[in-house]
C-alpha atoms as a PDB file:
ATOM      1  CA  UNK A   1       0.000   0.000   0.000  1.00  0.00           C
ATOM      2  CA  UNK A   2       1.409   3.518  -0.912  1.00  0.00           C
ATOM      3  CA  UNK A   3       1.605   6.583   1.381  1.00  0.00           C
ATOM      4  CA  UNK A   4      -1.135   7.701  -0.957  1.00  0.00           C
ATOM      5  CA  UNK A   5      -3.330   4.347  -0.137  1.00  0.00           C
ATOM      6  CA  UNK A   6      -2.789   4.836   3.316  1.00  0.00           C
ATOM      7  CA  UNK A   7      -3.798   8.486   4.206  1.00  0.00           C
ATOM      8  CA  UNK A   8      -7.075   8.330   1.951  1.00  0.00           C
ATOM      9  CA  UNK A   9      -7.993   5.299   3.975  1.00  0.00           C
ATOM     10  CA  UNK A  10      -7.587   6.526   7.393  1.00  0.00           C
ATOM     11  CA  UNK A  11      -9.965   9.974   5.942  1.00  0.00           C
ATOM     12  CA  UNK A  12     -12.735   7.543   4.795  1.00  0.00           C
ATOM     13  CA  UNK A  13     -12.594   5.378   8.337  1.00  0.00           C
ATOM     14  CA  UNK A  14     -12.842   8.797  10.223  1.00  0.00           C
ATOM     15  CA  UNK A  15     -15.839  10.112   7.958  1.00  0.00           C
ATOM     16  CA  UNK A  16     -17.459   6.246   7.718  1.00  0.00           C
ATOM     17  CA  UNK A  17     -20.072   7.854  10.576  1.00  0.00           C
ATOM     18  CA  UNK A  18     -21.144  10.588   9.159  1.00  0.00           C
ATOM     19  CA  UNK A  19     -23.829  11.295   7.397  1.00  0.00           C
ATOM     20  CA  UNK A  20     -24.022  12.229   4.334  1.00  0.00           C
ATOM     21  CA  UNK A  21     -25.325  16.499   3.544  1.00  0.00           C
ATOM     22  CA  UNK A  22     -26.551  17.032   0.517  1.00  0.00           C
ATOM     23  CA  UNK A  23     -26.541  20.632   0.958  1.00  0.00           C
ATOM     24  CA  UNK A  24     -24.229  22.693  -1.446  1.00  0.00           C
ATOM     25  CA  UNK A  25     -20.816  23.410   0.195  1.00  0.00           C
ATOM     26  CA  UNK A  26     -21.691  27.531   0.010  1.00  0.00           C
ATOM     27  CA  UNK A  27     -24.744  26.837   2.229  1.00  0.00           C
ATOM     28  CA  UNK A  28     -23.014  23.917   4.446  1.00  0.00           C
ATOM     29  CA  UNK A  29     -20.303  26.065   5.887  1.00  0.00           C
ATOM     30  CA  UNK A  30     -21.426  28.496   8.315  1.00  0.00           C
ATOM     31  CA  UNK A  31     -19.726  32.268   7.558  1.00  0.00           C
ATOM     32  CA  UNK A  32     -21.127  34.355  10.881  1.00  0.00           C
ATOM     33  CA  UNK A  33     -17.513  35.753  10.813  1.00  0.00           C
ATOM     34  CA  UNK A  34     -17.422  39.672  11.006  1.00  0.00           C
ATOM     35  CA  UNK A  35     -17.151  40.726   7.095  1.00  0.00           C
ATOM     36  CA  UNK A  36     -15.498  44.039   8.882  1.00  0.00           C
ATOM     37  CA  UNK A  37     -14.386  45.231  11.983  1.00  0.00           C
ATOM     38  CA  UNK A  38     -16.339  48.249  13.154  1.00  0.00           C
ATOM     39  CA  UNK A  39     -17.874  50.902  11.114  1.00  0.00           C
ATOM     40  CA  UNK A  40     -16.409  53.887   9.346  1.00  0.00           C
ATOM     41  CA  UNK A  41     -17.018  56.615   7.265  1.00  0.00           C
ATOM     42  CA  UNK A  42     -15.129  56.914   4.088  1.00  0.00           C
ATOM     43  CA  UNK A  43     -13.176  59.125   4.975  1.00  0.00           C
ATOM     44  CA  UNK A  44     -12.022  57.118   8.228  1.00  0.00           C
ATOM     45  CA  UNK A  45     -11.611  53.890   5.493  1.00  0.00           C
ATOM     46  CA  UNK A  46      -9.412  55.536   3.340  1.00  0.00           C
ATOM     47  CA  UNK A  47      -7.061  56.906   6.280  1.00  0.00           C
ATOM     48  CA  UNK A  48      -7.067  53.732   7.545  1.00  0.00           C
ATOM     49  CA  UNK A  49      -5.662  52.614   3.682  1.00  0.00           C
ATOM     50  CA  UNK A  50      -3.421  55.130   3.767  1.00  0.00           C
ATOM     51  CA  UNK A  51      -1.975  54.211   7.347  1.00  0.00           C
ATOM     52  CA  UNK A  52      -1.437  50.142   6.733  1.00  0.00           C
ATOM     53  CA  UNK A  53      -0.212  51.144   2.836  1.00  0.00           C
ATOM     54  CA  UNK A  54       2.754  53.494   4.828  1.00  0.00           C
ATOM     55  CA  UNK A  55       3.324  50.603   7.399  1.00  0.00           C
ATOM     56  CA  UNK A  56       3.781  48.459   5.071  1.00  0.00           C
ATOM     57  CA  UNK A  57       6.474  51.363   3.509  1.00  0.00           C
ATOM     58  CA  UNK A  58       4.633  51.877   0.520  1.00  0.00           C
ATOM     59  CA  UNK A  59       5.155  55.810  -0.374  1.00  0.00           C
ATOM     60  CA  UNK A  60       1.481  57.399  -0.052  1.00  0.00           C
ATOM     61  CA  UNK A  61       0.367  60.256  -1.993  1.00  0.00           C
ATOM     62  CA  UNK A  62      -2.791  62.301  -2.176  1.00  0.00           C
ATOM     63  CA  UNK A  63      -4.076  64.099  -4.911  1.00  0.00           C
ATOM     64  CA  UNK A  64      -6.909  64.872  -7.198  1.00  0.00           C
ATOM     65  CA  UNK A  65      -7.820  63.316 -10.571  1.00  0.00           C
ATOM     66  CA  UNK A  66      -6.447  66.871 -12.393  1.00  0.00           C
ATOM     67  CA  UNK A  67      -3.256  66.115 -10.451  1.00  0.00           C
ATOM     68  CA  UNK A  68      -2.400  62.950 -11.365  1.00  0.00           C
ATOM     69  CA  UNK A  69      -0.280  63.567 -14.218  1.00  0.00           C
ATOM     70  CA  UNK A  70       2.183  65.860 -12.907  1.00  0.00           C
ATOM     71  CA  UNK A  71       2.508  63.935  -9.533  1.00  0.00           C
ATOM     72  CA  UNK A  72       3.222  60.890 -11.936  1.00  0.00           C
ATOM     73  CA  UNK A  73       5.582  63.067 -13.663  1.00  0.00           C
ATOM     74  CA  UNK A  74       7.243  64.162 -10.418  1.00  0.00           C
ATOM     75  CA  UNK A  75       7.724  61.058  -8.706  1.00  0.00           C
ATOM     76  CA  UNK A  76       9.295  59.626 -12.191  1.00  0.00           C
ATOM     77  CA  UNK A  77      11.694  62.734 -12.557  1.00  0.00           C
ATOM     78  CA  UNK A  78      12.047  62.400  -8.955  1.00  0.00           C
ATOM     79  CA  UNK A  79      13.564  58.481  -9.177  1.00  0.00           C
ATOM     80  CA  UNK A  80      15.843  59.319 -12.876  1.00  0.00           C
ATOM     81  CA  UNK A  81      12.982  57.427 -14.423  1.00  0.00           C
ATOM     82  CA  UNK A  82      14.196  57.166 -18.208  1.00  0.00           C
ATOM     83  CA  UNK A  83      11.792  54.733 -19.611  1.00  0.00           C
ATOM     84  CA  UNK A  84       8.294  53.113 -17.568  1.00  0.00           C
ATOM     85  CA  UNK A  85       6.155  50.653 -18.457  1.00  0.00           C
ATOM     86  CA  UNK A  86       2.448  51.708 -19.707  1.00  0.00           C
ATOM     87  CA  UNK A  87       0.193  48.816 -19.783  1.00  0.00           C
ATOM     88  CA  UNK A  88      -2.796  48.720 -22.699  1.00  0.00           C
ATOM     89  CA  UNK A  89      -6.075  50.988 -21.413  1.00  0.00           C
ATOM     90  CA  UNK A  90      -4.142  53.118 -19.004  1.00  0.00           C
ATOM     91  CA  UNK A  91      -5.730  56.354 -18.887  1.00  0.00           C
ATOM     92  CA  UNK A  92      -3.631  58.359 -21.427  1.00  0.00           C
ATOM     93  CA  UNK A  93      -4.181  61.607 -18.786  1.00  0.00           C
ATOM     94  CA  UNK A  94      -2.270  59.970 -16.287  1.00  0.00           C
ATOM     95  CA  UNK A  95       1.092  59.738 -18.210  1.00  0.00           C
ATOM     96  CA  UNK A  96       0.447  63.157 -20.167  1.00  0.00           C
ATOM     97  CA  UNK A  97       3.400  65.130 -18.757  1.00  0.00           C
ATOM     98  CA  UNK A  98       5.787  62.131 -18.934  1.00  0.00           C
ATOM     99  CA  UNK A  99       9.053  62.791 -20.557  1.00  0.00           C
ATOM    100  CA  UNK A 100      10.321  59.440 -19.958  1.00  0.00           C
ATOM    101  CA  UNK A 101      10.148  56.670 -23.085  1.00  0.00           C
ATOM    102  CA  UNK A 102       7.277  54.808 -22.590  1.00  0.00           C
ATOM    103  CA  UNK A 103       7.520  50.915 -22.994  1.00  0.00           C
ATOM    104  CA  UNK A 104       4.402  48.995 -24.078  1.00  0.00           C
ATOM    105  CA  UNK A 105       3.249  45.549 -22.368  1.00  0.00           C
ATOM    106  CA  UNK A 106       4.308  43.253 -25.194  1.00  0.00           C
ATOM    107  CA  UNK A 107       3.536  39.738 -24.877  1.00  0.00           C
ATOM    108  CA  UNK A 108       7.032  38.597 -26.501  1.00  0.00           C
ATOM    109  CA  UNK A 109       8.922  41.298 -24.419  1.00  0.00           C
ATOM    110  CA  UNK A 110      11.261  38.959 -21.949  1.00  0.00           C
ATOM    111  CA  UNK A 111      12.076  39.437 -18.394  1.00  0.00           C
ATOM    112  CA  UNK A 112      15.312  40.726 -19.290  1.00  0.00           C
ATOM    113  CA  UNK A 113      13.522  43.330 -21.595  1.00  0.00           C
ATOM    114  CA  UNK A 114      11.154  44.102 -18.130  1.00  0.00           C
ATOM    115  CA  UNK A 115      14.148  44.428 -16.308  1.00  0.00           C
ATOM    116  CA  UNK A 116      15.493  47.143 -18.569  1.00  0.00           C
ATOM    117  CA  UNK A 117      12.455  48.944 -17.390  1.00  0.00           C
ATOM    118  CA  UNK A 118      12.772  51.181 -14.173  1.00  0.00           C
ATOM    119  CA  UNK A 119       9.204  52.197 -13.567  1.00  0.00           C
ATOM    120  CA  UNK A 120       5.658  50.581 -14.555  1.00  0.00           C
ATOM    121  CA  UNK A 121       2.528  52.670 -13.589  1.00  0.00           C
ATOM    122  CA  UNK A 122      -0.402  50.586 -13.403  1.00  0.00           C
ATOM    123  CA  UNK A 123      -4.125  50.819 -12.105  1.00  0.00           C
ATOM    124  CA  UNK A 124      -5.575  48.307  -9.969  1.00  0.00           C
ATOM    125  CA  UNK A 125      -8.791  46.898  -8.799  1.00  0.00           C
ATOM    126  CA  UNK A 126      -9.607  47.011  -5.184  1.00  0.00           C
ATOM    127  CA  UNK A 127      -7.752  48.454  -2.509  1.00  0.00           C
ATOM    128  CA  UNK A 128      -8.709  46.978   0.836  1.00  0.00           C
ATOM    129  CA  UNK A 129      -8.466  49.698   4.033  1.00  0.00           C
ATOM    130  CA  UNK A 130      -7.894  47.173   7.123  1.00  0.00           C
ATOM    131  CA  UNK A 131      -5.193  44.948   5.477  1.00  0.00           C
ATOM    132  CA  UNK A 132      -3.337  47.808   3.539  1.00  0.00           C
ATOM    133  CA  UNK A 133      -3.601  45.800   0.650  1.00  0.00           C
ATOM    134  CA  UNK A 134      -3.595  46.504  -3.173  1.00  0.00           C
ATOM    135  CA  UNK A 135      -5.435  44.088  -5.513  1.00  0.00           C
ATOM    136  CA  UNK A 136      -4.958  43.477  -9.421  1.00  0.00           C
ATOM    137  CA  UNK A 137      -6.661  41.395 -12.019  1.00  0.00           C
ATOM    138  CA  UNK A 138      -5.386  41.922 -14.961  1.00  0.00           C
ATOM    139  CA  UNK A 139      -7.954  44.341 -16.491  1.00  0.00           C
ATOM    140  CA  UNK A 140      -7.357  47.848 -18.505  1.00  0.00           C
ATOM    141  CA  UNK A 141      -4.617  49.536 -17.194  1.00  0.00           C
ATOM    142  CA  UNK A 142      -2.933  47.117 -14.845  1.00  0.00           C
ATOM    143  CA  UNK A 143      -1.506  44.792 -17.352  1.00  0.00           C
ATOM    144  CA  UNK A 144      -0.344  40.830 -16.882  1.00  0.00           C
ATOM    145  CA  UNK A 145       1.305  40.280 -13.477  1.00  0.00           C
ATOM    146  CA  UNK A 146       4.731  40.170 -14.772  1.00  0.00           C
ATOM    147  CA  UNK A 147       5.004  43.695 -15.324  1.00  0.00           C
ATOM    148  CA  UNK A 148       4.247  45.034 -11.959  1.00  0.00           C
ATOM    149  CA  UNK A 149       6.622  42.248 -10.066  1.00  0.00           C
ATOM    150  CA  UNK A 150      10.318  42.338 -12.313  1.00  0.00           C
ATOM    151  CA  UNK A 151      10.558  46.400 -12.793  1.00  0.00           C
ATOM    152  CA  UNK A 152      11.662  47.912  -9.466  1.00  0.00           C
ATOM    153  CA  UNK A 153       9.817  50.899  -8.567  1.00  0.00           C
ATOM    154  CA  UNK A 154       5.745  50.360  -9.392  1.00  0.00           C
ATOM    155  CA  UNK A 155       2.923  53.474  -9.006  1.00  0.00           C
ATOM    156  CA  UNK A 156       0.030  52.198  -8.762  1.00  0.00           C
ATOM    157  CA  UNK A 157      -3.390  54.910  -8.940  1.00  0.00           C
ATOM    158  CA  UNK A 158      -6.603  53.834  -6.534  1.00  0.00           C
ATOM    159  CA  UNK A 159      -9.416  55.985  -7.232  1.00  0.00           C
ATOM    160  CA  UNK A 160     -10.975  57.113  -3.768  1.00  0.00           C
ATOM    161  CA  UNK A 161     -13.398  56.225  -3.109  1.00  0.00           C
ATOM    162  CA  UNK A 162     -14.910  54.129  -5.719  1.00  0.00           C
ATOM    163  CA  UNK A 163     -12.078  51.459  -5.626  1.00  0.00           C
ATOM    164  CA  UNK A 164     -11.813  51.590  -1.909  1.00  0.00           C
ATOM    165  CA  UNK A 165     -13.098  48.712   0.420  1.00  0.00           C
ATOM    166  CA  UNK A 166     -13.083  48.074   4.410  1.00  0.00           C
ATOM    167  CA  UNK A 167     -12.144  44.775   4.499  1.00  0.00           C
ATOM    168  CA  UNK A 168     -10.847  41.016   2.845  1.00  0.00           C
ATOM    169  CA  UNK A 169     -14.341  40.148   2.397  1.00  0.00           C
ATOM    170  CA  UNK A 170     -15.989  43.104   0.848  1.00  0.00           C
ATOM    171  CA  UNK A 171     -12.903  43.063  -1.799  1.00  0.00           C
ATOM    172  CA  UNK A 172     -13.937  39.312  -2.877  1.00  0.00           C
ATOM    173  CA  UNK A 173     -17.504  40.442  -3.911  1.00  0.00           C
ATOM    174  CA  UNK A 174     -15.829  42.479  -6.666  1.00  0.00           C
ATOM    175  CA  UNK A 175     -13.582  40.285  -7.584  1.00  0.00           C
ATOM    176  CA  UNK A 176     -13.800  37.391 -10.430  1.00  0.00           C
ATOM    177  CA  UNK A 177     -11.597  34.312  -8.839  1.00  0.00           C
ATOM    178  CA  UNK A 178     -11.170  33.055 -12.523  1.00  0.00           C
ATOM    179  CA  UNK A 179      -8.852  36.305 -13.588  1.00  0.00           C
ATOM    180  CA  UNK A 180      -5.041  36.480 -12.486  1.00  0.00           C
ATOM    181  CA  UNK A 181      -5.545  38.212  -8.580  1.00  0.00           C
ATOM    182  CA  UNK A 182      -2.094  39.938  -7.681  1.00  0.00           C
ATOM    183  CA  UNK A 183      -2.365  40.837  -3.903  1.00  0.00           C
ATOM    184  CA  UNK A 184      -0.116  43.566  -2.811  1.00  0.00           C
ATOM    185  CA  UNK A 185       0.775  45.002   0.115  1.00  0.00           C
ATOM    186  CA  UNK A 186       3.520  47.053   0.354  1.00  0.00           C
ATOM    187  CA  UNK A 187       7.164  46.356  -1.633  1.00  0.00           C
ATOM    188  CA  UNK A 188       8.361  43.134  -1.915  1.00  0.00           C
ATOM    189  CA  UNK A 189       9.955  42.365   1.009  1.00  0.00           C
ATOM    190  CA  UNK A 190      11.491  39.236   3.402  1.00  0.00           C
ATOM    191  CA  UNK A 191      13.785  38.762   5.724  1.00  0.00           C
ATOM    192  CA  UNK A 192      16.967  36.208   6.478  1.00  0.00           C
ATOM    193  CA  UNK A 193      17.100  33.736  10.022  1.00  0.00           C
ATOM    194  CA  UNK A 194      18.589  36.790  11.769  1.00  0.00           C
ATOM    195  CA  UNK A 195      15.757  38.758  11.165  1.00  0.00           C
ATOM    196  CA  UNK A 196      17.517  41.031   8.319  1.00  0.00           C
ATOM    197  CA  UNK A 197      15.019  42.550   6.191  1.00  0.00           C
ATOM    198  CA  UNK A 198      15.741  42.825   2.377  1.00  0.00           C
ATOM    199  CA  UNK A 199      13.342  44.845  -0.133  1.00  0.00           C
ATOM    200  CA  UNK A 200      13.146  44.056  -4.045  1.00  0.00           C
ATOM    201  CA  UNK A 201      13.914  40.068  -3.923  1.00  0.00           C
ATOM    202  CA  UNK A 202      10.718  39.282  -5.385  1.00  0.00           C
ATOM    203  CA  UNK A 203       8.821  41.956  -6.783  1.00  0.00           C
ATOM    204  CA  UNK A 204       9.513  46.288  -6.880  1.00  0.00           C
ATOM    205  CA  UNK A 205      11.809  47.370  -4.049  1.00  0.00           C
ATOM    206  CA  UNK A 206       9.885  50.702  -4.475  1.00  0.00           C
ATOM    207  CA  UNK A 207       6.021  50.782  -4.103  1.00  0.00           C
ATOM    208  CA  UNK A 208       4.071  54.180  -4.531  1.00  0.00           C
ATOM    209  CA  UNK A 209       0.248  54.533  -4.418  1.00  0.00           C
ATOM    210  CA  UNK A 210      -1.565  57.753  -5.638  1.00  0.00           C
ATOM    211  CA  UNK A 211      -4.629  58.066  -4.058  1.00  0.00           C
ATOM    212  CA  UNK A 212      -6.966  59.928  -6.225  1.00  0.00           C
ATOM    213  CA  UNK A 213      -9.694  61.921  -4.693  1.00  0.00           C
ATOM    214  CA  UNK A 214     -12.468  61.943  -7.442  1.00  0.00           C
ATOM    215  CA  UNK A 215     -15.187  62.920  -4.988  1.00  0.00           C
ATOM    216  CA  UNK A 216     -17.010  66.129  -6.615  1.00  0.00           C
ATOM    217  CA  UNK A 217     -16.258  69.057  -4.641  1.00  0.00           C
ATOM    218  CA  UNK A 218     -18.806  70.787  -2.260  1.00  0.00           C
ATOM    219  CA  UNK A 219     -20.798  73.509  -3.986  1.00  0.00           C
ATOM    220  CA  UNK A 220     -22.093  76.776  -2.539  1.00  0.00           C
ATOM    221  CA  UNK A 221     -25.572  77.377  -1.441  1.00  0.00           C
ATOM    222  CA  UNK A 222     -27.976  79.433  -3.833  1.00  0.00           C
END
């Protein structure tokens, strides 16, 4: 008898007493779990991104959606950004005052020719408040996964507050488990035995979120 043999035997002599439920696995497991902890406004939520994105040492910045290009700009010029990665269905708006060559997402382009790259600006998803956490899926304007884990620096825009969730939970009810989910939060990071933290082993050493107010601003009373 194989290893195989003898571990599914010992599962069907522990489960020979039970009886049989019919029900569908969605309705057989209980899920009274808390799909969030506490309430907030949105404001509070996306502070609370904000805070976990920074202690996870992502670089946070704030700004509105006229804004966007020139803090893209800035944080590019800032790094000696000469070329970044543009995926297919970015908004063109958001890389308007780039002066850096922009690189296409080609599907024959190699990891070597990703390497060459030193930025990537993508979209994303969902952004989920309580974890700090950055989601992708592979639509318009984020790309495939490669490009946002071999170049090292990555700026990713979340539009506040419509891509802005509290929790784990409320994230998986907009996401489609069938597409390529890329789960970030913060740079790559990881650390030795002796506790010695290293940044960029597998994914961008630098992470920086733009979080993009597109709220309509408060008008005056008539």
């Amino acid at each position: 008898m194989s290893s195989r043999d003898l571990i599914l035997g010992r599962v069907r002599h522990a489960l020979a007493d039970l009886a049989e439920d019919p029900a569908p696995y969605e309705q057989a497991v209980e899920r009274t779990y808390l799909r969030e902890h506490g309430e907030r406004t949105v404001e509070q939520t996306v502070a609370l991104l904000a805070e976990n994105l920074a202690d996870y040492r992502a670089v946070v910045h704030r700004c509105t959606g006229p804004e966007v290009a020139g803090t893209v700009a800035r944080l590019l010029s800032a790094r000696g950004a000469r070329t970044v990665l543009v995926p297919v269905g970015l908004p063109p708006d958001w890389s308007a005052d780039v002066t850096a060559d922009r690189v296409p997402d080609n599907v024959s382009s190699t990891a070597y020719d990703l390497d060459r790259a030193d930025s990537v600006i993508t979209g994303c998803a969902v952004a989920v408040a309580e974890t700090g956490t950055i989601v992708l899926d592979g639509g318009p304007g984020q790309g495939r996964r490669r490009i946002t884990l071999v170049p090292d620096h990555h700026i990713c825009v979340v539009r506040v507050p419509a891509q802005v969730v509290s929790s784990v939970p409320k994230a998986l009810e907009r996401l489609d488990p069938a597409r390529p989910l890329t789960w970030i939060s913060g740079p790559s990071a990881t650390s030795d035995i002796e506790l010695d933290r290293v940044e960029g082993v597998h994914g961008p050493r630098t992470l920086e979120v733009l979080l993009v107010d597109e709220q309509p601003a408060p008008t005056g009373e008539s």
